[in-house]
N, C-alpha and C. Protein backbone atom coordinates (compact mmCIF):
# COMPACT_ATOMS: atom_id res chain seq x y z
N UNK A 1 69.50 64.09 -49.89
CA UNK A 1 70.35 63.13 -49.21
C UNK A 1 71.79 63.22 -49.73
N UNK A 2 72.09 63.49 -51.24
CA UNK A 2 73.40 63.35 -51.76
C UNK A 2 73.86 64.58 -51.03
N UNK A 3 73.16 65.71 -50.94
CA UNK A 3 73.71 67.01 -50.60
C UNK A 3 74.83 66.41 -48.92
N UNK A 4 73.69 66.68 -47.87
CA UNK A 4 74.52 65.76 -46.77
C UNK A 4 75.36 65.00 -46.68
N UNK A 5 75.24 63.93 -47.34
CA UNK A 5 76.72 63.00 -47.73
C UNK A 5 77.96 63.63 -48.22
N UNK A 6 77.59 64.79 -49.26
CA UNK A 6 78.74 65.66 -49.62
C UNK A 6 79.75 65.78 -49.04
N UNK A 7 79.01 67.03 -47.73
CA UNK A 7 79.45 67.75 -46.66
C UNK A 7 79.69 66.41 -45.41
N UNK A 8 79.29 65.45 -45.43
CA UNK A 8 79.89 64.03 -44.36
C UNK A 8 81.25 63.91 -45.59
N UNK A 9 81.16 63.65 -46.53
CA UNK A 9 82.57 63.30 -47.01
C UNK A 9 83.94 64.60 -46.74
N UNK A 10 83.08 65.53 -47.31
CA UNK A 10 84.32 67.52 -46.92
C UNK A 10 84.94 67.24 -45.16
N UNK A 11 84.01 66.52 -44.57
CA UNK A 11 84.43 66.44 -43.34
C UNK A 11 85.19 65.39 -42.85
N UNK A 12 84.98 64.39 -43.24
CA UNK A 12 86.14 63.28 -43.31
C UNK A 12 87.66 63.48 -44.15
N UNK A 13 87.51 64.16 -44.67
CA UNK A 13 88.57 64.36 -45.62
C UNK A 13 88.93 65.39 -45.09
N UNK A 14 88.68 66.34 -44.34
CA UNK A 14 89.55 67.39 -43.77
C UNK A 14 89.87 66.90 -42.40
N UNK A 15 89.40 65.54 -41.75
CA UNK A 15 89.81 65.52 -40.43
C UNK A 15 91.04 64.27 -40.90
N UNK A 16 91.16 63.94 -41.99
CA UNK A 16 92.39 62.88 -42.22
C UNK A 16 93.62 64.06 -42.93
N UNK A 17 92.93 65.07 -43.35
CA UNK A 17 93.93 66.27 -43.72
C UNK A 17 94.66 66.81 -42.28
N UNK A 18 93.77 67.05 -41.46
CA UNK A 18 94.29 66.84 -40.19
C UNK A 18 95.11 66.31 -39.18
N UNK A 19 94.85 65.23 -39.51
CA UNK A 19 95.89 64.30 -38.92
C UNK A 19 96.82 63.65 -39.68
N UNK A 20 96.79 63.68 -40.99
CA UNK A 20 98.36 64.00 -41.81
C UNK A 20 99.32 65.03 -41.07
N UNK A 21 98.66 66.26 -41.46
CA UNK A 21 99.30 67.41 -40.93
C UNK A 21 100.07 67.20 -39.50
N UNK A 22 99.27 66.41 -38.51
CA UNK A 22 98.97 66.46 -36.96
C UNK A 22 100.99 65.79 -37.15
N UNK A 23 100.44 64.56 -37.94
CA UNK A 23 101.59 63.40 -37.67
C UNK A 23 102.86 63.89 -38.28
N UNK A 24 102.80 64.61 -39.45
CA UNK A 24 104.22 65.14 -40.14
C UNK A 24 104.45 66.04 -38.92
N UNK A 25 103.89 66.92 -38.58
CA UNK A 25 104.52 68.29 -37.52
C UNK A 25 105.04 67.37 -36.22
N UNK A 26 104.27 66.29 -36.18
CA UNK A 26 105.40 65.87 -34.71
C UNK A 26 106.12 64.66 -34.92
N UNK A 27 106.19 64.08 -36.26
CA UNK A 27 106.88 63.41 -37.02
C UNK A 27 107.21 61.76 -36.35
N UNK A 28 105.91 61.57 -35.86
CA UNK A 28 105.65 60.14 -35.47
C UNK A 28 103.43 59.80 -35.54
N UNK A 29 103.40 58.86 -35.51
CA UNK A 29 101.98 58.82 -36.03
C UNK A 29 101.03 59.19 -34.44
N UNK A 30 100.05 59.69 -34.93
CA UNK A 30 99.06 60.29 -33.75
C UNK A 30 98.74 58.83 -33.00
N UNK A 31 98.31 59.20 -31.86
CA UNK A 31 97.28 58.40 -30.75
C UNK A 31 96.02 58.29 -31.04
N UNK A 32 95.14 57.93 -29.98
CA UNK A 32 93.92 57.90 -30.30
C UNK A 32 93.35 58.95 -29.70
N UNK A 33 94.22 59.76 -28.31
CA UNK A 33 94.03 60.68 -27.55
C UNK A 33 94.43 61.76 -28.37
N UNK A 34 95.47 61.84 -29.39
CA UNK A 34 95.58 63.08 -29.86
C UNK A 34 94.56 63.21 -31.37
N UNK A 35 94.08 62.11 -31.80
CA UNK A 35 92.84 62.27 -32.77
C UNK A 35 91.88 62.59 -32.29
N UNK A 36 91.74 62.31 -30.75
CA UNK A 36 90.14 63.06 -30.33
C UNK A 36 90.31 64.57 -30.03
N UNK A 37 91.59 65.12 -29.37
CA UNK A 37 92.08 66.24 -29.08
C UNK A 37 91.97 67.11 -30.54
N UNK A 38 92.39 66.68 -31.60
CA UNK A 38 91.84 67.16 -32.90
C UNK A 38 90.34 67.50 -32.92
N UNK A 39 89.96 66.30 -33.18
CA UNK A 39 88.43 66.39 -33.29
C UNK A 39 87.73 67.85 -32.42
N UNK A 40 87.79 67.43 -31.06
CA UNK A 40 87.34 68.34 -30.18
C UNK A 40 87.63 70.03 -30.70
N UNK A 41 88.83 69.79 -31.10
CA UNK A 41 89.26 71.67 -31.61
C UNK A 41 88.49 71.63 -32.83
N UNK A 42 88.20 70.65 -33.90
CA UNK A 42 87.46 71.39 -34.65
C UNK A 42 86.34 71.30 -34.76
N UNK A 43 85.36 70.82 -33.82
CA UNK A 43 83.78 70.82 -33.28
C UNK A 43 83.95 72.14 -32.77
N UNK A 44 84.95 72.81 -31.99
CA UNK A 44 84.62 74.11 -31.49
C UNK A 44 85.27 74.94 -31.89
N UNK A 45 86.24 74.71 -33.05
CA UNK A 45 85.94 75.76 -33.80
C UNK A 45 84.60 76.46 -34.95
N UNK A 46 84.11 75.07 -35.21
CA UNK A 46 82.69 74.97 -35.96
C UNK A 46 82.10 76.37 -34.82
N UNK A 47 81.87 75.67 -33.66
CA UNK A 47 80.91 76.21 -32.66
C UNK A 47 80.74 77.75 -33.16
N UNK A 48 82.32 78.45 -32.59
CA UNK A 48 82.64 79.43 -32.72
C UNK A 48 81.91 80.12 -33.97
N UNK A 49 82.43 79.46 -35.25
CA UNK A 49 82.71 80.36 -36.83
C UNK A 49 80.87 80.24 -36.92
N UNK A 50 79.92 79.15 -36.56
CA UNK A 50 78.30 79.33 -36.31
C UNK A 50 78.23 80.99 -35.10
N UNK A 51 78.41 80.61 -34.34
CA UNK A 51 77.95 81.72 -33.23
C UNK A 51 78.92 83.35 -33.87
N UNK A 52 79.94 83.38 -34.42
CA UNK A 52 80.41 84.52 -35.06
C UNK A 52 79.05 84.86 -36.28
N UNK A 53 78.91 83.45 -37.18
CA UNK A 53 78.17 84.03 -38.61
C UNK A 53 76.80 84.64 -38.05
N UNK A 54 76.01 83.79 -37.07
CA UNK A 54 75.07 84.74 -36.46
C UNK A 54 74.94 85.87 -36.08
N UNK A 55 75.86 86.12 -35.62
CA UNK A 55 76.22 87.49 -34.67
C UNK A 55 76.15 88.69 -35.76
N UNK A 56 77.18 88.24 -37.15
CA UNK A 56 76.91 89.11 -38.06
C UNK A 56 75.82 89.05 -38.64
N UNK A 57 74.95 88.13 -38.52
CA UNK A 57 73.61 88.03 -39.48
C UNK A 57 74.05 87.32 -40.82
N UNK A 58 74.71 86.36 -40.41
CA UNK A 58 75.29 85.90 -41.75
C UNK A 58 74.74 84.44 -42.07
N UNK A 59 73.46 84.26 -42.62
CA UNK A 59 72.51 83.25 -42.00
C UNK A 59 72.89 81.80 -43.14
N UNK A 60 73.84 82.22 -44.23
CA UNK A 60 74.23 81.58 -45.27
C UNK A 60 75.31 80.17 -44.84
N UNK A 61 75.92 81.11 -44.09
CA UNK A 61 77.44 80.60 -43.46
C UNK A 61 77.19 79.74 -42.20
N UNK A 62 76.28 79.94 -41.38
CA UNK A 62 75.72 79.68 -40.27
C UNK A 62 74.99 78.15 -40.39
N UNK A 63 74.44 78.04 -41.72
CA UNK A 63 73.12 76.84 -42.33
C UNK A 63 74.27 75.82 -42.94
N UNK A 64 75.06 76.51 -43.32
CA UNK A 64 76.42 75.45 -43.71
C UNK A 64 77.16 75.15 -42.85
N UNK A 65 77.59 76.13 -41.80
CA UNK A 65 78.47 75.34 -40.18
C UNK A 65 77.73 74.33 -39.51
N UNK A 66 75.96 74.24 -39.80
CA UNK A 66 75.64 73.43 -39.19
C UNK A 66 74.83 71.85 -40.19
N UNK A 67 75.53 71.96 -40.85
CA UNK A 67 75.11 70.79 -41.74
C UNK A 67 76.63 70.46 -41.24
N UNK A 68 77.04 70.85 -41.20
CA UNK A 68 78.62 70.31 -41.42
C UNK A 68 78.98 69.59 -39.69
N UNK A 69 78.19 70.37 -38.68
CA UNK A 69 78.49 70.02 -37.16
C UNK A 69 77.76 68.77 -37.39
N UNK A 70 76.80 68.06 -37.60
CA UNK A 70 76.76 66.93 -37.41
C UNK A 70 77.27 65.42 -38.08
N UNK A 71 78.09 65.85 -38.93
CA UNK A 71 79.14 65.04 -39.60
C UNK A 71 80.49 64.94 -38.59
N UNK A 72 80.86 66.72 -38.21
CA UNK A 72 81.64 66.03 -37.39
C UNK A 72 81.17 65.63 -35.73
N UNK A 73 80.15 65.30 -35.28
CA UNK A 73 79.79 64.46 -34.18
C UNK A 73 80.06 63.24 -34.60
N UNK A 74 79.95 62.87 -35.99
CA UNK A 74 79.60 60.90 -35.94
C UNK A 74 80.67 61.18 -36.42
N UNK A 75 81.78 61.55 -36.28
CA UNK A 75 83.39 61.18 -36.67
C UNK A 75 83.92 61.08 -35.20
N UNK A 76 83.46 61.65 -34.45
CA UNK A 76 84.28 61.04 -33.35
C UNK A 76 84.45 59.63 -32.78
N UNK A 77 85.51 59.55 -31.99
CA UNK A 77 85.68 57.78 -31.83
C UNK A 77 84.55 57.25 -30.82
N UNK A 78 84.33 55.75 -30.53
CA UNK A 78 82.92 55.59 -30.21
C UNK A 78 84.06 54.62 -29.19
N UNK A 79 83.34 54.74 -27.63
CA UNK A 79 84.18 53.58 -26.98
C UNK A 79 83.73 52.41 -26.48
């Protein structure tokens, strides 16, 4: 259980790394439309870097993209 929580915390903390980043580069604070627009790019980039590690047989990288994809599902906003 601690393991999971880990990787739920690596993921919260890189999607507020995110939207630091998001808000300095356009140098006023994000929306709620441009925090989901975040979100969404990095659920599919997950997608992607899973369906690449497979492809190579890379079954290490693949077991960790997907512990990590369902942390970021329950980060998205709920309406």
């Amino acid at each position: 259980m601690r393991f999971c929580e880990e990787f739920r915390l690596a993921t919260l903390r890189m999607h507020s790394a995110q939207d630091k980043q998001f808000e300095v580069g356009k140098r006023q604070e994000s929306t709620m439309e441009d925090v989901l627009t975040l979100r969404v790019k990095a659920a599919e980039q997950r997608r992607e870097s899973i369906e690449a590690a497979e492809k190579f047989d890379r079954s290490e990288m693949a077991d960790n993209e997907n512990l990590i994809s369902p942390s970021l599902a329950s980060s998205f906003p709920s309406n």
